[in-house]
N, C-alpha and C. Protein backbone atom coordinates (compact mmCIF):
# COMPACT_ATOMS: atom_id res chain seq x y z
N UNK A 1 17.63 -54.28 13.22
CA UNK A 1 18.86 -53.86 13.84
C UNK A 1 19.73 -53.17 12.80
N UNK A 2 20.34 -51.77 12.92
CA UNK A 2 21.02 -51.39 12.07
C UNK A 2 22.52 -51.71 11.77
N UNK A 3 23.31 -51.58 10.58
CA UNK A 3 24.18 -52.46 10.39
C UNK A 3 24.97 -51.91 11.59
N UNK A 4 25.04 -50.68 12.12
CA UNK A 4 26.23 -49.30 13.07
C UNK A 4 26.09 -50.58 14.67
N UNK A 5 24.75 -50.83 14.97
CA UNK A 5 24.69 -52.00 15.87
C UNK A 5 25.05 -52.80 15.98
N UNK A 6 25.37 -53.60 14.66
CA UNK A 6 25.78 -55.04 14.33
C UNK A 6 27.11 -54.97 14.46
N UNK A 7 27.91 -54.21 13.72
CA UNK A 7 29.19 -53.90 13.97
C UNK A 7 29.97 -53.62 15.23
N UNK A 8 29.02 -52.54 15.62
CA UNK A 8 29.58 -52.64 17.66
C UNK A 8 29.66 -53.70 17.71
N UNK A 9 28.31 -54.64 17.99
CA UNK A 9 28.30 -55.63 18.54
C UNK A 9 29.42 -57.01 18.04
N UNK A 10 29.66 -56.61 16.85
CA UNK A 10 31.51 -57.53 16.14
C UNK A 10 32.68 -57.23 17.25
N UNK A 11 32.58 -55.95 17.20
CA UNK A 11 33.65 -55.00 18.18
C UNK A 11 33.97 -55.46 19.32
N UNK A 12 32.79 -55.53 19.77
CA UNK A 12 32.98 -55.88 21.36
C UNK A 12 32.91 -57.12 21.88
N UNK A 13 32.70 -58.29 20.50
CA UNK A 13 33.13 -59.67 21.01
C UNK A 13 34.47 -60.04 20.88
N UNK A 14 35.00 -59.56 19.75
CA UNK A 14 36.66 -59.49 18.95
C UNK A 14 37.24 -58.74 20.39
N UNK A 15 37.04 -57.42 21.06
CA UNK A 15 37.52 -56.92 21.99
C UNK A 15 37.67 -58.05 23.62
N UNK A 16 36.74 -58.51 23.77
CA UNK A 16 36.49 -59.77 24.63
C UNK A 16 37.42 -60.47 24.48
N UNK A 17 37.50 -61.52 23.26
CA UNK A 17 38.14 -62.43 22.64
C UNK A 17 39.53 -62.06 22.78
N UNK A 18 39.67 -60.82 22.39
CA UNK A 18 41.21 -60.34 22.31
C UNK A 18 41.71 -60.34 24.28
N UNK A 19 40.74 -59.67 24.62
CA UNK A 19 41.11 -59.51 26.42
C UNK A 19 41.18 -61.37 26.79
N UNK A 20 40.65 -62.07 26.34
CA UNK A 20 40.98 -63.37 26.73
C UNK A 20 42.33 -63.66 26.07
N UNK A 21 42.77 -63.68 25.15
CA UNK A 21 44.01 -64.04 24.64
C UNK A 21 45.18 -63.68 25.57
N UNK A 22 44.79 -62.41 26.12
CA UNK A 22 45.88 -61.76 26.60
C UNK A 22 46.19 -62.68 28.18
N UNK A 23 45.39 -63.28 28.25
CA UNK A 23 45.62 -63.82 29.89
C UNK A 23 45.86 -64.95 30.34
N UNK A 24 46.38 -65.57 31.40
CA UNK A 24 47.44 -66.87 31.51
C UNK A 24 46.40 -68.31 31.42
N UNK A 25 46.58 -68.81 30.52
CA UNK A 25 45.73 -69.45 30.07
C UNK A 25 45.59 -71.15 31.26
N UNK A 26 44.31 -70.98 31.76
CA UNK A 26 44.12 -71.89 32.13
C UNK A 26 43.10 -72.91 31.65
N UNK A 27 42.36 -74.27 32.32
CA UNK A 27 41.17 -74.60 31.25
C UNK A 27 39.94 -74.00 31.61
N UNK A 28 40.16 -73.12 32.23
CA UNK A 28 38.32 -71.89 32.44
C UNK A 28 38.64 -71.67 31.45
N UNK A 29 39.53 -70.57 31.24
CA UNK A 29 40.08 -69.42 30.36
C UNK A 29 40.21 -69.61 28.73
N UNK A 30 40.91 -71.10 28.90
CA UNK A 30 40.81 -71.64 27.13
C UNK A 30 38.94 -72.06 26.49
N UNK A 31 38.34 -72.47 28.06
CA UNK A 31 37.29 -72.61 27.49
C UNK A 31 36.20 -71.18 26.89
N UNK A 32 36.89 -70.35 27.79
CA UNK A 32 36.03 -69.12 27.20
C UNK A 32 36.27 -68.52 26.39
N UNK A 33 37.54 -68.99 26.12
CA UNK A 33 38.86 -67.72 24.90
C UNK A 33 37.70 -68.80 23.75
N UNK A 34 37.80 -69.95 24.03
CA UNK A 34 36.69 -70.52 22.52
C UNK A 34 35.28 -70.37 22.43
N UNK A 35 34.95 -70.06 23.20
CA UNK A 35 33.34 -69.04 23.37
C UNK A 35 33.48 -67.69 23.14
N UNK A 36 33.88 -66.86 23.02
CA UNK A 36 34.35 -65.99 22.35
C UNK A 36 34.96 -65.83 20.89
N UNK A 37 35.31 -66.93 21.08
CA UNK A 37 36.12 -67.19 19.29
C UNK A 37 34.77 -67.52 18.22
N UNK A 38 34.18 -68.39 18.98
CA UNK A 38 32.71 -68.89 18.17
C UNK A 38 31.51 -67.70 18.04
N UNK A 39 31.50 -67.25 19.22
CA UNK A 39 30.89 -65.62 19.05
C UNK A 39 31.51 -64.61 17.98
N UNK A 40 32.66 -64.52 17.79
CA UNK A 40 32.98 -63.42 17.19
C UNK A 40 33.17 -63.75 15.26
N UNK A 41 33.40 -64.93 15.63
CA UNK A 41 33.30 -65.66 14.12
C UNK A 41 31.69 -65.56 13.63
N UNK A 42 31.14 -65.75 14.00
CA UNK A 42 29.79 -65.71 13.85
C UNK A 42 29.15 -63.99 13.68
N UNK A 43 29.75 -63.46 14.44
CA UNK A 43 28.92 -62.52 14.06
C UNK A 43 29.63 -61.83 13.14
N UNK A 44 31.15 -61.98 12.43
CA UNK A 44 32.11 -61.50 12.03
C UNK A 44 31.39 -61.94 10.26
N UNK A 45 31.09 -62.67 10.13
CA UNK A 45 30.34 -63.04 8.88
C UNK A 45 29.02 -62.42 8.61
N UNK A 46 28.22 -62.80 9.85
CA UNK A 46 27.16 -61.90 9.69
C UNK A 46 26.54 -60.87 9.81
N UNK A 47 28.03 -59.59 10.33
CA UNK A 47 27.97 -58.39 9.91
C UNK A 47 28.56 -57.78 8.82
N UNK A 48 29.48 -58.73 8.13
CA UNK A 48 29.68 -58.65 6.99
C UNK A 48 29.03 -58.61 5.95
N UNK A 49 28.00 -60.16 6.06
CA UNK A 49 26.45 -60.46 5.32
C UNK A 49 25.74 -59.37 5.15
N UNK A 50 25.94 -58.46 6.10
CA UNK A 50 24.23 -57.11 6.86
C UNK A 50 25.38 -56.48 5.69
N UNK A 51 26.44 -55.68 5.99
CA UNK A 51 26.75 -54.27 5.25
C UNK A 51 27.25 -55.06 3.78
N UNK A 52 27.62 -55.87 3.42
CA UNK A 52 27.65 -56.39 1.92
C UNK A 52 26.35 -56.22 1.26
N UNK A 53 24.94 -57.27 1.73
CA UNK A 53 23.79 -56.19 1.60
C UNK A 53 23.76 -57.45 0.49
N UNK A 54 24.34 -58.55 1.50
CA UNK A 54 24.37 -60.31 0.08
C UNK A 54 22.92 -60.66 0.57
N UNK A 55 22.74 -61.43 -0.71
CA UNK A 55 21.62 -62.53 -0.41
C UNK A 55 22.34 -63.92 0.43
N UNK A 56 23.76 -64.00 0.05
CA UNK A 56 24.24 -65.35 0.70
C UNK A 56 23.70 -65.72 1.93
N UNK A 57 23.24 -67.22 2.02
CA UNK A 57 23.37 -67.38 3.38
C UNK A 57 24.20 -68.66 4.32
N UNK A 58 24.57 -69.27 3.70
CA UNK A 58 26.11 -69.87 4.09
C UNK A 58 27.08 -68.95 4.27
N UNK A 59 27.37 -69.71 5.81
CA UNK A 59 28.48 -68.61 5.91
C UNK A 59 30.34 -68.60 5.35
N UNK A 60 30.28 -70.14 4.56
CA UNK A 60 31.52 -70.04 3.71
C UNK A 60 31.18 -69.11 2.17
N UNK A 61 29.41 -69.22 1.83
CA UNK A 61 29.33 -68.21 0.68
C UNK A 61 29.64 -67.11 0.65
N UNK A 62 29.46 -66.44 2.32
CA UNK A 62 29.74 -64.85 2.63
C UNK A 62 31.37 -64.77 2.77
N UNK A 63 32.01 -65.71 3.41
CA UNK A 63 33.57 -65.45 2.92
C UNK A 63 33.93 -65.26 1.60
N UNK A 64 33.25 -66.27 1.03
CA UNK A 64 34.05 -66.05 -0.36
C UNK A 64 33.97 -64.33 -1.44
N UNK A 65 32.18 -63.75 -0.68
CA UNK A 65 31.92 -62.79 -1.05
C UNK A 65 33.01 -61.82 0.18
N UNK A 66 32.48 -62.35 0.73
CA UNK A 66 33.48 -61.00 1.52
C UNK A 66 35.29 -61.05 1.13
N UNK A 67 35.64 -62.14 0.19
CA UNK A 67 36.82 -62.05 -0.38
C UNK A 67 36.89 -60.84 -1.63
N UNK A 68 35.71 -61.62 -2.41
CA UNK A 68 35.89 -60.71 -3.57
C UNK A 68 35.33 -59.32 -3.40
N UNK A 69 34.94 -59.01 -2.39
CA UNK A 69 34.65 -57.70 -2.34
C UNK A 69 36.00 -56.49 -1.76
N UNK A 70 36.76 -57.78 -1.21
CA UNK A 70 37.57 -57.06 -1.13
C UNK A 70 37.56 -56.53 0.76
N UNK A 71 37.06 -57.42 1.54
CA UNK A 71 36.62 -57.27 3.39
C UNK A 71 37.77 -57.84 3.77
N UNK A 72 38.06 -58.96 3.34
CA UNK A 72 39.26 -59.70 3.83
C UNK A 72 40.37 -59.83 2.46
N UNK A 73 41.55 -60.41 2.92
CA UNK A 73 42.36 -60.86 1.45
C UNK A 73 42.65 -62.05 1.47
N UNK A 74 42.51 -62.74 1.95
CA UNK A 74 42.64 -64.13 1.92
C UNK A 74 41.35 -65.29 2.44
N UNK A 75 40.59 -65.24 1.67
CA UNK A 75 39.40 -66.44 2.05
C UNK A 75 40.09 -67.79 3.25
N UNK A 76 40.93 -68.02 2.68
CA UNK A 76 41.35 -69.40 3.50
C UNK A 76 41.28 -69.89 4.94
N UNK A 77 42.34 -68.48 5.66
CA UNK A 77 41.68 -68.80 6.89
C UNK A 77 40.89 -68.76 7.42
N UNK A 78 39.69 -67.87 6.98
CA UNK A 78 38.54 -67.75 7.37
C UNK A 78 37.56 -68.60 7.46
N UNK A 79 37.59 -69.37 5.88
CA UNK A 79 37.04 -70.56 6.21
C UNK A 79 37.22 -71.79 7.14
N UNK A 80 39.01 -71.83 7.45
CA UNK A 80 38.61 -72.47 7.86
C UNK A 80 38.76 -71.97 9.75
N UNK A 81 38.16 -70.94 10.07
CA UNK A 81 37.65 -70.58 10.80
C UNK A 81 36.38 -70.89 11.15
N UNK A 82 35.27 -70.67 10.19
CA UNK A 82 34.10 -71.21 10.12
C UNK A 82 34.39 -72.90 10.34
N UNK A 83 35.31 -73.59 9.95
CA UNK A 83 35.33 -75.14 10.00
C UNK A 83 35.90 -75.30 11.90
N UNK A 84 36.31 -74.53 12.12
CA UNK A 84 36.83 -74.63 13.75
C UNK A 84 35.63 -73.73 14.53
N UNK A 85 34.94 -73.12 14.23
CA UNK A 85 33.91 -73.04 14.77
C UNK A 85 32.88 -73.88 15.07
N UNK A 86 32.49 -74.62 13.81
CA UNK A 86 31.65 -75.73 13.69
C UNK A 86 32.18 -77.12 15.02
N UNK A 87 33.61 -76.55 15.29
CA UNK A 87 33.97 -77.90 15.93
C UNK A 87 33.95 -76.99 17.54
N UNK A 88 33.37 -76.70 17.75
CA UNK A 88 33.76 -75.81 19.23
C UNK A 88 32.84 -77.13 19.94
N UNK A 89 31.24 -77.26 19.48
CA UNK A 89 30.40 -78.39 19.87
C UNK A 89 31.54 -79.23 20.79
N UNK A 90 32.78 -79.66 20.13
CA UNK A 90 33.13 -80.79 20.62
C UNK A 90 34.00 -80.56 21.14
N UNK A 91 34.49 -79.37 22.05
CA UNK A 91 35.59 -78.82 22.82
C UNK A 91 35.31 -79.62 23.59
N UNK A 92 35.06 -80.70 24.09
CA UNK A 92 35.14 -81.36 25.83
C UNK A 92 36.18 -82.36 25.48
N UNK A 93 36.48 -82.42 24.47
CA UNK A 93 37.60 -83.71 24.18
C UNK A 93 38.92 -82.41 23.96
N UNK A 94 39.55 -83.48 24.97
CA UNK A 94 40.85 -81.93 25.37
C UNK A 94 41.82 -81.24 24.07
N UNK A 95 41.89 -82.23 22.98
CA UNK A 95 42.77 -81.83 22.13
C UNK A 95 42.03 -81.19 21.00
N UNK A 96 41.16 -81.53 20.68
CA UNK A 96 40.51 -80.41 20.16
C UNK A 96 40.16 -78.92 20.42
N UNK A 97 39.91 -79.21 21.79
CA UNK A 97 39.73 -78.11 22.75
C UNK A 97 40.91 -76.97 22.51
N UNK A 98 42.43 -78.17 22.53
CA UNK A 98 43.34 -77.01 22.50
C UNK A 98 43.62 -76.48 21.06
N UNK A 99 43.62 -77.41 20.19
CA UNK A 99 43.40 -76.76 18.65
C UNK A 99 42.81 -76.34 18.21
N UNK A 100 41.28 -75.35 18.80
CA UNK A 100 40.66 -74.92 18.54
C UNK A 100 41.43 -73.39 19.15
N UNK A 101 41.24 -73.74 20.31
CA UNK A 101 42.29 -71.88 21.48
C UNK A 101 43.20 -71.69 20.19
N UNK A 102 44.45 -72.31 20.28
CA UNK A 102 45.50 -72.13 19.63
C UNK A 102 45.23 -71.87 17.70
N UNK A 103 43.91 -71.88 17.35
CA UNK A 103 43.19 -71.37 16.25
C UNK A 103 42.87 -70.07 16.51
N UNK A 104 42.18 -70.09 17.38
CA UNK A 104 41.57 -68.99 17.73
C UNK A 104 42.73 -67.42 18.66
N UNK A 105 43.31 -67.58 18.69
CA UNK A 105 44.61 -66.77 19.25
C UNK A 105 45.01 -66.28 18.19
N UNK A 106 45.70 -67.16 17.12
CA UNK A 106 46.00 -66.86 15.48
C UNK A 106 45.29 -66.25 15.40
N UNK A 107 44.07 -66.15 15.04
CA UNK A 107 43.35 -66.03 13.89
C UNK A 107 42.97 -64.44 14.54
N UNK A 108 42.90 -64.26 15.35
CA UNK A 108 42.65 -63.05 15.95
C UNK A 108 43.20 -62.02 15.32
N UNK A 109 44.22 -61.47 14.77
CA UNK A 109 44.61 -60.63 13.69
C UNK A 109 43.62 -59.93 12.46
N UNK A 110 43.16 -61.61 12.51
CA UNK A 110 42.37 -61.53 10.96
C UNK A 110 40.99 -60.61 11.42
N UNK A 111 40.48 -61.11 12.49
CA UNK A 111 39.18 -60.17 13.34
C UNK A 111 39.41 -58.85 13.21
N UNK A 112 40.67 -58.56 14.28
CA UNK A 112 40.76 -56.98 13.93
C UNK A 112 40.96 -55.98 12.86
N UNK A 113 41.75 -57.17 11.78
CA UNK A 113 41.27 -56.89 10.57
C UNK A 113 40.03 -55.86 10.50
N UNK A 114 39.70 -56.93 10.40
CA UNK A 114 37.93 -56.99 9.66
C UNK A 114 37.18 -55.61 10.72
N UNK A 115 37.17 -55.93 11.62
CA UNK A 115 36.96 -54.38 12.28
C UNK A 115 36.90 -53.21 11.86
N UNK A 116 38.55 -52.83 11.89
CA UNK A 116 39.22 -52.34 10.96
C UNK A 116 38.14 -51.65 10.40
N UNK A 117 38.41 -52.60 9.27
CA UNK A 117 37.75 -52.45 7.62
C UNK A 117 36.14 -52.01 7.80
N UNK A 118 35.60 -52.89 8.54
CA UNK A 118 34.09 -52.03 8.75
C UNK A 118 33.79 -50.75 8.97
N UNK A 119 34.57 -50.72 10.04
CA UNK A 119 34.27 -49.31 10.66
C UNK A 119 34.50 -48.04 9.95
N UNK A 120 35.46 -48.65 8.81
CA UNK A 120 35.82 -47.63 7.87
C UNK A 120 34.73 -47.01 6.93
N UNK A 121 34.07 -48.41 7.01
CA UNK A 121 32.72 -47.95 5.72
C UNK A 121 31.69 -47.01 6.14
């Protein structure tokens, strides 16, 4: 798969993700705004991984590379993006559920970021 693929395919989950944010949030809606969040985190590293062109394969190793390379400017939230991803598994317990949305809404900035920045390369 070429990296020009991989990147759409960032695009158009962050684009998803973002069209869920925008809408009156019910618990369908929070549940999908975090299926989307876990999609786009995921591939948000590992199209980073593809055009960095790392051996890393943890995906807090590829933040930290994708810090110093200069993809993102702040490692922190990202990671712990990856740490609220890891917890999506356990969205059926409601408060997690909602501190995960209300992660994922934030953090959405940081995505288009990163977009951004790819598409530039």
């Amino acid at each position: 798969m070429s990296s020009l693929k991989v990147t759409s395919e960032f695009e158009k989950a962050v684009a998803k993700l973002e069209d869920a944010a925008k809408r009156p949030k019910d618990e369908f809606l929070r549940d999908s705004t975090i299926q989307r969040f876990e999609f786009s985190v995921e591939l948000a590293w590992k199209t980073a991984k593809r055009v960095m062109g790392t051996s890393a394969q943890a995906p807090k190793d590829v933040i930290r590379e994708m810090a110093q390379a200069g993809y993102i400017h702040d490692p922190a939230p990202w990671l712990e993006a990856i740490d609220m991803r890891n917890l999506t598994s356990h969205t059926y317990k409601e408060e997690l559920a909602e501190r995960v949305y209300t992660f994922a809404i934030g953090f959405l900035p940081e995505l288009k970021a990163l977009v951004q920045f790819l598409n530039k390369k």
